[in-house]
Protein backbone atom coordinates (compact mmCIF):
# COMPACT_ATOMS: atom_id res chain seq x y z
CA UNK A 1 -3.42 10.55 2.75
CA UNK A 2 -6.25 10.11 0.74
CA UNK A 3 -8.27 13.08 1.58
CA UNK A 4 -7.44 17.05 2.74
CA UNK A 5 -9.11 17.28 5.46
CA UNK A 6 -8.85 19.50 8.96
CA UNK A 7 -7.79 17.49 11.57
CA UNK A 8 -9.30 19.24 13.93
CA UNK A 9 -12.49 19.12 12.52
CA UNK A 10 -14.04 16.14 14.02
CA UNK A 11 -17.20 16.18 11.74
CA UNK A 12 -15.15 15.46 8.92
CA UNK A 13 -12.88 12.39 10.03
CA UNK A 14 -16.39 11.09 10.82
CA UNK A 15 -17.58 11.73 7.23
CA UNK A 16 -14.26 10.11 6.19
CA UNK A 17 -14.46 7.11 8.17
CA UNK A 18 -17.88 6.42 6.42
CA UNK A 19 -16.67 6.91 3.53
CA UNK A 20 -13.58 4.29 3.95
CA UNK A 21 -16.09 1.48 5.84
CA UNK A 22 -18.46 1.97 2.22
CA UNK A 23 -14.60 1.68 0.32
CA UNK A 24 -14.06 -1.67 2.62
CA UNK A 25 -10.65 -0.02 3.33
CA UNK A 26 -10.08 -1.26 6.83
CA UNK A 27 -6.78 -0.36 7.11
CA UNK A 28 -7.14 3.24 6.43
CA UNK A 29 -10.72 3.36 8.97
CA UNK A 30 -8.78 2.39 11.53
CA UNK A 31 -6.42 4.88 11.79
CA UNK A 32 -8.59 7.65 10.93
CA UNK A 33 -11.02 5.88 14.24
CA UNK A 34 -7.45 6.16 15.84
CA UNK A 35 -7.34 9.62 15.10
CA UNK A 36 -10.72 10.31 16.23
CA UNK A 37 -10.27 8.92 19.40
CA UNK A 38 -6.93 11.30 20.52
CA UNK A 39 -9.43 14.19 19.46
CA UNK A 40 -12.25 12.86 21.57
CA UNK A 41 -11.69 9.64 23.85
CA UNK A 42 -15.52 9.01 24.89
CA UNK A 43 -16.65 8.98 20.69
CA UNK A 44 -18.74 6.24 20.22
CA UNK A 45 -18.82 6.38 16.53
CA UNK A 46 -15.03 6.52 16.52
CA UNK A 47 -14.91 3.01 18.70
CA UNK A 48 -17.23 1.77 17.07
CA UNK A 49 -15.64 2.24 13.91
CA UNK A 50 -12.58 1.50 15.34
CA UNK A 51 -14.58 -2.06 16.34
CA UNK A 52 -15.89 -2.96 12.61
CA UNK A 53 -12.22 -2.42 11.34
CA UNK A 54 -10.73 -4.68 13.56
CA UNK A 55 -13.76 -6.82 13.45
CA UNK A 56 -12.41 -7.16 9.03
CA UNK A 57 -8.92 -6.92 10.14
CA UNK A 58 -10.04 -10.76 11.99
CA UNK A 59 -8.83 -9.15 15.10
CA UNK A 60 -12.21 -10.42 16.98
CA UNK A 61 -11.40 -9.97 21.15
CA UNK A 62 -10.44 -6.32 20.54
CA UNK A 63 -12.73 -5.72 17.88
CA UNK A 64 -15.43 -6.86 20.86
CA UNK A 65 -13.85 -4.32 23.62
CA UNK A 66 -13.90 -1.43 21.46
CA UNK A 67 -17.74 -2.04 20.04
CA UNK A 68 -18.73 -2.90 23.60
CA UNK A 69 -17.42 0.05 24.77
CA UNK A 70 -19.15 2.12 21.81
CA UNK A 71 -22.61 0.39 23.50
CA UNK A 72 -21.97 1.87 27.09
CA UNK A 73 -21.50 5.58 25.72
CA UNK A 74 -24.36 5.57 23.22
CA UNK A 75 -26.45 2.41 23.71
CA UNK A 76 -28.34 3.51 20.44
CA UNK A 77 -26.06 3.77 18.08
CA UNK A 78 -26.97 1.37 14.94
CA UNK A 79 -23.21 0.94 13.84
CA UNK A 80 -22.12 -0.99 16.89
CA UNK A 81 -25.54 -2.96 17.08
CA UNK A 82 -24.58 -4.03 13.35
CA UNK A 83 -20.98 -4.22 14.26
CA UNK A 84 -22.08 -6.73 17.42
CA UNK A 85 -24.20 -8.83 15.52
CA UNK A 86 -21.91 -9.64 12.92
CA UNK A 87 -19.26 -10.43 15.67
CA UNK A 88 -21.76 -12.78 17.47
CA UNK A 89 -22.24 -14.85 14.23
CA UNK A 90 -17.91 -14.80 13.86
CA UNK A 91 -17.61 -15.98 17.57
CA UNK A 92 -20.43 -18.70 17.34
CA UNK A 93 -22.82 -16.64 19.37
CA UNK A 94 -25.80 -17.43 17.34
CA UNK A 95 -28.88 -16.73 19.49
CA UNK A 96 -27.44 -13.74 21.05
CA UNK A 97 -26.42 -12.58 17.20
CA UNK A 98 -30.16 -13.52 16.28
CA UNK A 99 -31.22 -11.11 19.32
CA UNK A 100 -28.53 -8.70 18.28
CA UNK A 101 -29.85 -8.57 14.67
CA UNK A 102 -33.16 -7.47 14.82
CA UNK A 103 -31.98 -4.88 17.58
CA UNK A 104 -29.70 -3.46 14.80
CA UNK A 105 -32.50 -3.46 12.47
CA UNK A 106 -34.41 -1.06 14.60
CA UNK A 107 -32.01 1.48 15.10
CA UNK A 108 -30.93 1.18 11.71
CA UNK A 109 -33.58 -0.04 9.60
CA UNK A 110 -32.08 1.91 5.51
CA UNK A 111 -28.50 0.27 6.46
CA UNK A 112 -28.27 -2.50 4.40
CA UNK A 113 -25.93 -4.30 6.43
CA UNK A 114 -28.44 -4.65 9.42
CA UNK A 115 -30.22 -6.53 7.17
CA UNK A 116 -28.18 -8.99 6.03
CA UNK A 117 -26.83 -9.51 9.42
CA UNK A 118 -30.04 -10.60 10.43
CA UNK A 119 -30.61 -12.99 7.18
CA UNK A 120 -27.03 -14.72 8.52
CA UNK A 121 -28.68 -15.19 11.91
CA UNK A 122 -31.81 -16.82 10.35
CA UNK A 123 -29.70 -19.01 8.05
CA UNK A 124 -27.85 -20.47 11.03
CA UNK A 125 -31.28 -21.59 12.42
CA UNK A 126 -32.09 -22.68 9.18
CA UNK A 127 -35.26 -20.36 8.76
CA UNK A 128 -34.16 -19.86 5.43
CA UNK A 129 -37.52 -18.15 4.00
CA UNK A 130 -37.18 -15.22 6.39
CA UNK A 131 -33.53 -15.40 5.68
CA UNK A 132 -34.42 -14.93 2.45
CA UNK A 133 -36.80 -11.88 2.96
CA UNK A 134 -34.09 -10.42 5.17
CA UNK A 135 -31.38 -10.58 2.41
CA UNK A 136 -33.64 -9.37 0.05
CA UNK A 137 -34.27 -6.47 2.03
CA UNK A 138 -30.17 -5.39 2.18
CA UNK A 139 -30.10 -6.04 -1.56
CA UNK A 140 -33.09 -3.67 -1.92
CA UNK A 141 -31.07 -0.86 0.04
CA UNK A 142 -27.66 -1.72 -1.77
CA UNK A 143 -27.86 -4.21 -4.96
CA UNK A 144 -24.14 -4.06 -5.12
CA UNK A 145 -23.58 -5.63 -1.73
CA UNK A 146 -21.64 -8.61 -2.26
CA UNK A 147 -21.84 -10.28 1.35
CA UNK A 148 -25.86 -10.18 0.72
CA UNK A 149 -25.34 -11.69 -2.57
CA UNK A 150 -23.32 -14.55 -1.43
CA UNK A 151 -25.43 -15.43 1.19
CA UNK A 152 -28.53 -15.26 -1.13
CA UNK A 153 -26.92 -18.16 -3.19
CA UNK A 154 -25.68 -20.25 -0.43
CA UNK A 155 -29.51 -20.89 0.71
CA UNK A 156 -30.02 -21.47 -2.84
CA UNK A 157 -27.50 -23.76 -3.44
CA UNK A 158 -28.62 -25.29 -0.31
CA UNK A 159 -32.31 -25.98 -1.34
CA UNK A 160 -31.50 -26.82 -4.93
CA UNK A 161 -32.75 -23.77 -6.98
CA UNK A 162 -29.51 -23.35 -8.74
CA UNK A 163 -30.85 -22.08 -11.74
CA UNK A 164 -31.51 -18.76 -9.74
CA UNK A 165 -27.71 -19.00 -8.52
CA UNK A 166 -26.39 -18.16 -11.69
CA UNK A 167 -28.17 -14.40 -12.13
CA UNK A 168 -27.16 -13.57 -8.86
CA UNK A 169 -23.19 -14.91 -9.29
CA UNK A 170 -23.30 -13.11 -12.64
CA UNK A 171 -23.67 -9.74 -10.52
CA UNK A 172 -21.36 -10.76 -7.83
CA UNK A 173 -18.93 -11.31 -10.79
CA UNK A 174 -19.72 -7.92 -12.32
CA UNK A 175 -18.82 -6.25 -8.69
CA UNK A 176 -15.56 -8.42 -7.82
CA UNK A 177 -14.51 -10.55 -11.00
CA UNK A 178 -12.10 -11.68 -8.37
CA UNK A 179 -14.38 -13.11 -5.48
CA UNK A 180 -13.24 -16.47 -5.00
CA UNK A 181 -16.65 -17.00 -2.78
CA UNK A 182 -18.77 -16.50 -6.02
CA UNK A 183 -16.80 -18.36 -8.53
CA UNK A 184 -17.23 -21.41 -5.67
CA UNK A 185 -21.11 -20.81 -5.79
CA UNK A 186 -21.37 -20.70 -9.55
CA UNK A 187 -19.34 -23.59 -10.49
CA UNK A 188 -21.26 -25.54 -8.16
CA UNK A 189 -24.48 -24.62 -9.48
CA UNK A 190 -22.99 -25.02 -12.94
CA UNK A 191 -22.26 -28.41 -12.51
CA UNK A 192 -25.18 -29.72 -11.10
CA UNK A 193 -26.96 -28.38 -14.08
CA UNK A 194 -24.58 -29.50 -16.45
CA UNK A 195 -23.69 -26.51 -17.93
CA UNK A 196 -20.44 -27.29 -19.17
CA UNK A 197 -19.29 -24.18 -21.47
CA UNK A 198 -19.94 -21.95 -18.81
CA UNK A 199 -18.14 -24.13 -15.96
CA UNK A 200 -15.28 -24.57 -17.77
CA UNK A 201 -14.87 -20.45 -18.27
CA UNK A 202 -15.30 -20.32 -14.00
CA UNK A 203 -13.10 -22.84 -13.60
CA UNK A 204 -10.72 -21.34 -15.52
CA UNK A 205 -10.59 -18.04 -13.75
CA UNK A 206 -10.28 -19.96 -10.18
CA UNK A 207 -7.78 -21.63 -11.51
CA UNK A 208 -5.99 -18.57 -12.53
CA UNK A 209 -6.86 -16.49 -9.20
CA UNK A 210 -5.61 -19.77 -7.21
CA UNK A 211 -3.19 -22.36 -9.67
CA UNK A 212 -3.42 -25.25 -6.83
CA UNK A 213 -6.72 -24.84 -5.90
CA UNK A 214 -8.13 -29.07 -6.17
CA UNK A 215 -12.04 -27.49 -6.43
CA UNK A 216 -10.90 -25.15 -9.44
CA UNK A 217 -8.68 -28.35 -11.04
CA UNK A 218 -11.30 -31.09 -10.27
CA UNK A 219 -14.22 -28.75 -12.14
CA UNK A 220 -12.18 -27.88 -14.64
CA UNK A 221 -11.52 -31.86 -15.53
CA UNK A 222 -15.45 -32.35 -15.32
CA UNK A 223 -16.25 -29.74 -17.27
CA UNK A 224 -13.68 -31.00 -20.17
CA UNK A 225 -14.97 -34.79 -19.59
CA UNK A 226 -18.41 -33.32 -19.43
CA UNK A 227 -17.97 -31.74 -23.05
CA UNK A 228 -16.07 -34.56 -24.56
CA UNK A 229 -12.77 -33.19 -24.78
CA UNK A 230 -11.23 -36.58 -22.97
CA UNK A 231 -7.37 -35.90 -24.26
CA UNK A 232 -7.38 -32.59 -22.46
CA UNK A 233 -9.17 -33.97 -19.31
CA UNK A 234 -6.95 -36.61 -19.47
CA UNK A 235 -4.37 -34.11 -18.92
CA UNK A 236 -6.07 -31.93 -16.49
CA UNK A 237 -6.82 -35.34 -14.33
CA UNK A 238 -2.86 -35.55 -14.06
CA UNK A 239 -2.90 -32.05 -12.35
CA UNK A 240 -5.69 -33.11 -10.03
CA UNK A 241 -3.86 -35.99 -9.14
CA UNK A 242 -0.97 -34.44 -8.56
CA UNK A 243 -2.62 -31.96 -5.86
CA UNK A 244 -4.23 -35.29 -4.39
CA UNK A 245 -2.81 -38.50 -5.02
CA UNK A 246 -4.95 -40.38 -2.76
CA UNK A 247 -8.22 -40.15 -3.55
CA UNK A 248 -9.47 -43.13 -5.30
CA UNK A 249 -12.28 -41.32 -7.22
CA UNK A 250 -9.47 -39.28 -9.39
CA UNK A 251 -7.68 -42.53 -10.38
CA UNK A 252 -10.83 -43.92 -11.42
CA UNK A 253 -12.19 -41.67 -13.57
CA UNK A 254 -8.67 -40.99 -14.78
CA UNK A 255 -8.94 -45.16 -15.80
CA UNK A 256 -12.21 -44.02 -17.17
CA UNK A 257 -10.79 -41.55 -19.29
CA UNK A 258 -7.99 -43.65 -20.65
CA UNK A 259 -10.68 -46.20 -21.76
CA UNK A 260 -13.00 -44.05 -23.50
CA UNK A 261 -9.19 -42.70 -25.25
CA UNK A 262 -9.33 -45.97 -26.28
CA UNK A 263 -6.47 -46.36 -24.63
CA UNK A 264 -6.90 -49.61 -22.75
CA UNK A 265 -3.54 -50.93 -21.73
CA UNK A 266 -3.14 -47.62 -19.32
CA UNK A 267 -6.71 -48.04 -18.19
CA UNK A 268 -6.41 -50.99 -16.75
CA UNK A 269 -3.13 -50.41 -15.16
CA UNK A 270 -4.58 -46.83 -13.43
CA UNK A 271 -7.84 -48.81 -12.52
CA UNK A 272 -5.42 -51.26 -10.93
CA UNK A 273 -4.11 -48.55 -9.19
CA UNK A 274 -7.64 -47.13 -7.81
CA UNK A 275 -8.01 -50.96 -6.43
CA UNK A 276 -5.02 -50.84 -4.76
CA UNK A 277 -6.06 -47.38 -2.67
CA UNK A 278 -9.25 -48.79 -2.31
CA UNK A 279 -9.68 -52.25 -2.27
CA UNK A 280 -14.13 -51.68 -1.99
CA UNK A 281 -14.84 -48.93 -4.73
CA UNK A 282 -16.78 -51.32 -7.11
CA UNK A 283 -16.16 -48.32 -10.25
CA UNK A 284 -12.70 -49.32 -10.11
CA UNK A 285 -13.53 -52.78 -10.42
CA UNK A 286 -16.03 -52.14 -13.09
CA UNK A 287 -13.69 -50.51 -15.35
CA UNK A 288 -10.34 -52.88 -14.76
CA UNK A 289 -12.84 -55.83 -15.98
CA UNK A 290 -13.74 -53.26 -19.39
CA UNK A 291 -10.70 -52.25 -19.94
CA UNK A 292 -8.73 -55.64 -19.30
CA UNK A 293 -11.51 -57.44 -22.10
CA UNK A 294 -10.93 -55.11 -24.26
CA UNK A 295 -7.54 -55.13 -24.07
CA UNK A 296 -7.59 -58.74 -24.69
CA UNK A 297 -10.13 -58.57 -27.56
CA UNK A 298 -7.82 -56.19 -29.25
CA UNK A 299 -4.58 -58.55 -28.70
CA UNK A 300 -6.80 -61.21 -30.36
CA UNK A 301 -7.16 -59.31 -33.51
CA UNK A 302 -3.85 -58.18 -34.08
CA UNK A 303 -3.17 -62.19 -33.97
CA UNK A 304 -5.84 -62.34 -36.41
């Protein structure tokens, strides 16, 4: 139990089931929603509570009976607009979560998550400057929302301001150091600017949160390449191999890094390997030939 509380008193499970939906603890808001349904079966705050926890608990179909029911006793109530909305965009419903959106943003215009409900809708038509302006709006209301956050950075990501991505993933950071969605965002903005300090430090922590993670292994190898440190990219391009052998781009660039090693012998036999997965990638052609003459060249002057 994580509050006293009367159980009776109906006003304050309500006040408690906010207060677990602001703590994102799903598991507990359900119950308590439970609870406040055996004390009154016809609350439509308590299904509609009971809808947004099973709506985060991925249990859509019943998540969408309880919120619709929520609708036919109070057809006014912002939560279950907000909650039906974000269930639209789940089940692929996007013009009826578009609808839905600005519906919720009526009836519930200082809840941030209205908001950034309706900047999801616009993203999926691809309106991104009023996505934008809706998103900006939920951050406005709550700066610490980290759905609102991410979404901010996927449009930017998506139009190429990724300079502004890294502010915003440096507070998403500062809210969940753990949020694998963020640490995604950042390390691709990272290395499209070449920034390769700071994207090896992300990659690091994704590859702690998640040790076989390819994304987190391959960025972590770029970043090391990217900063001249080939011996321990060399070695990080064995771990990325190992989580996926078959793509020829890995082989290559592990060729590559042999040969700037120096090491040409084992260049040219993992460049012969790239070849032989794909028989049409011209850079592992390109670096066989380089590493094979030089190869050679050296032979000649050890004859010499």
């Amino acid at each position: 139990m994580l509050l006293t509380y009367d159980a009776q008193d109906e006003d304050a499970l309500r006040g408690l089931a906010a207060s677990l939906d602001g703590l994102n603890s799903f598991d507990l808001l359900y119950d308590i929603a439970q609870e406040l349904l055996e004390m009154n079966p016809n609350s439509a705050p308590a299904l509609a509570y009971k809808a947004r926890a099973l709506q985060k608990m991925e249990r859509l179909s019943e998540a969408t009976i309880a919120n619709d029911q929520a609708l036919l006793l109070d057809t006014n109530l912002g939560l279950a607009w907000i909650n039906r909305s974000g269930l639209q965009v789940l089940q692929g419903k996007l013009p009826e979560a578009l609808r839905t959106s600005h519906r919720a943003v009526e009836l519930a215009p200082n809840d941030p998550r209205s908001w950034a409900n309706k900047g999801v809708a616009l993203l999926n038509f691809n309106r991104l400057a009023e996505a934008l302006e809706a998103l900006d709006q939920s951050l406005a209301l709550d700066p610490t929302q980290l759905f609102a956050l991410q979404m901010k950075c996927e449009i930017f990501c998506r139009i190429g301001r990724m300079r502004e991505v890294i502010p915003l993933v440096q507070h998403a950071l500062e809210i969940n150091p753990s949020d694998v969605t963020s640490l995604t965002q950042g390390i691709q903005a990272l290395r499209t600017l070449e920034m390769f300090d700071p994207l090896q430090e992300l990659a690091i922590h994704l590859i702690q949160l998640m040790p076989d993670n390819l994304f987190a292994w391959e960025n972590y190898m770029r970043s090391l390449r990217g900063l001249g440190k080939f011996e321990e990219a060399n070695e990080a391009l064995d771990r990325v191999i190992e989580l996926d052998p078959d793509d020829v781009r890995f082989w290559t660039m592990k060729a590559d890094t042999l040969y700037r090693l120096e090491r040409y012998r084992e260049a040219a036999s993992v460049a012969e390997h790239a070849r032989q997965i794909d028989s049409e990638y011209p850079p592992a052609y390109r670096i066989h030939e380089k590493a094979l003459k030089l190869m050679y060249q050296r032979k000649e002057k050890k004859k010499r």
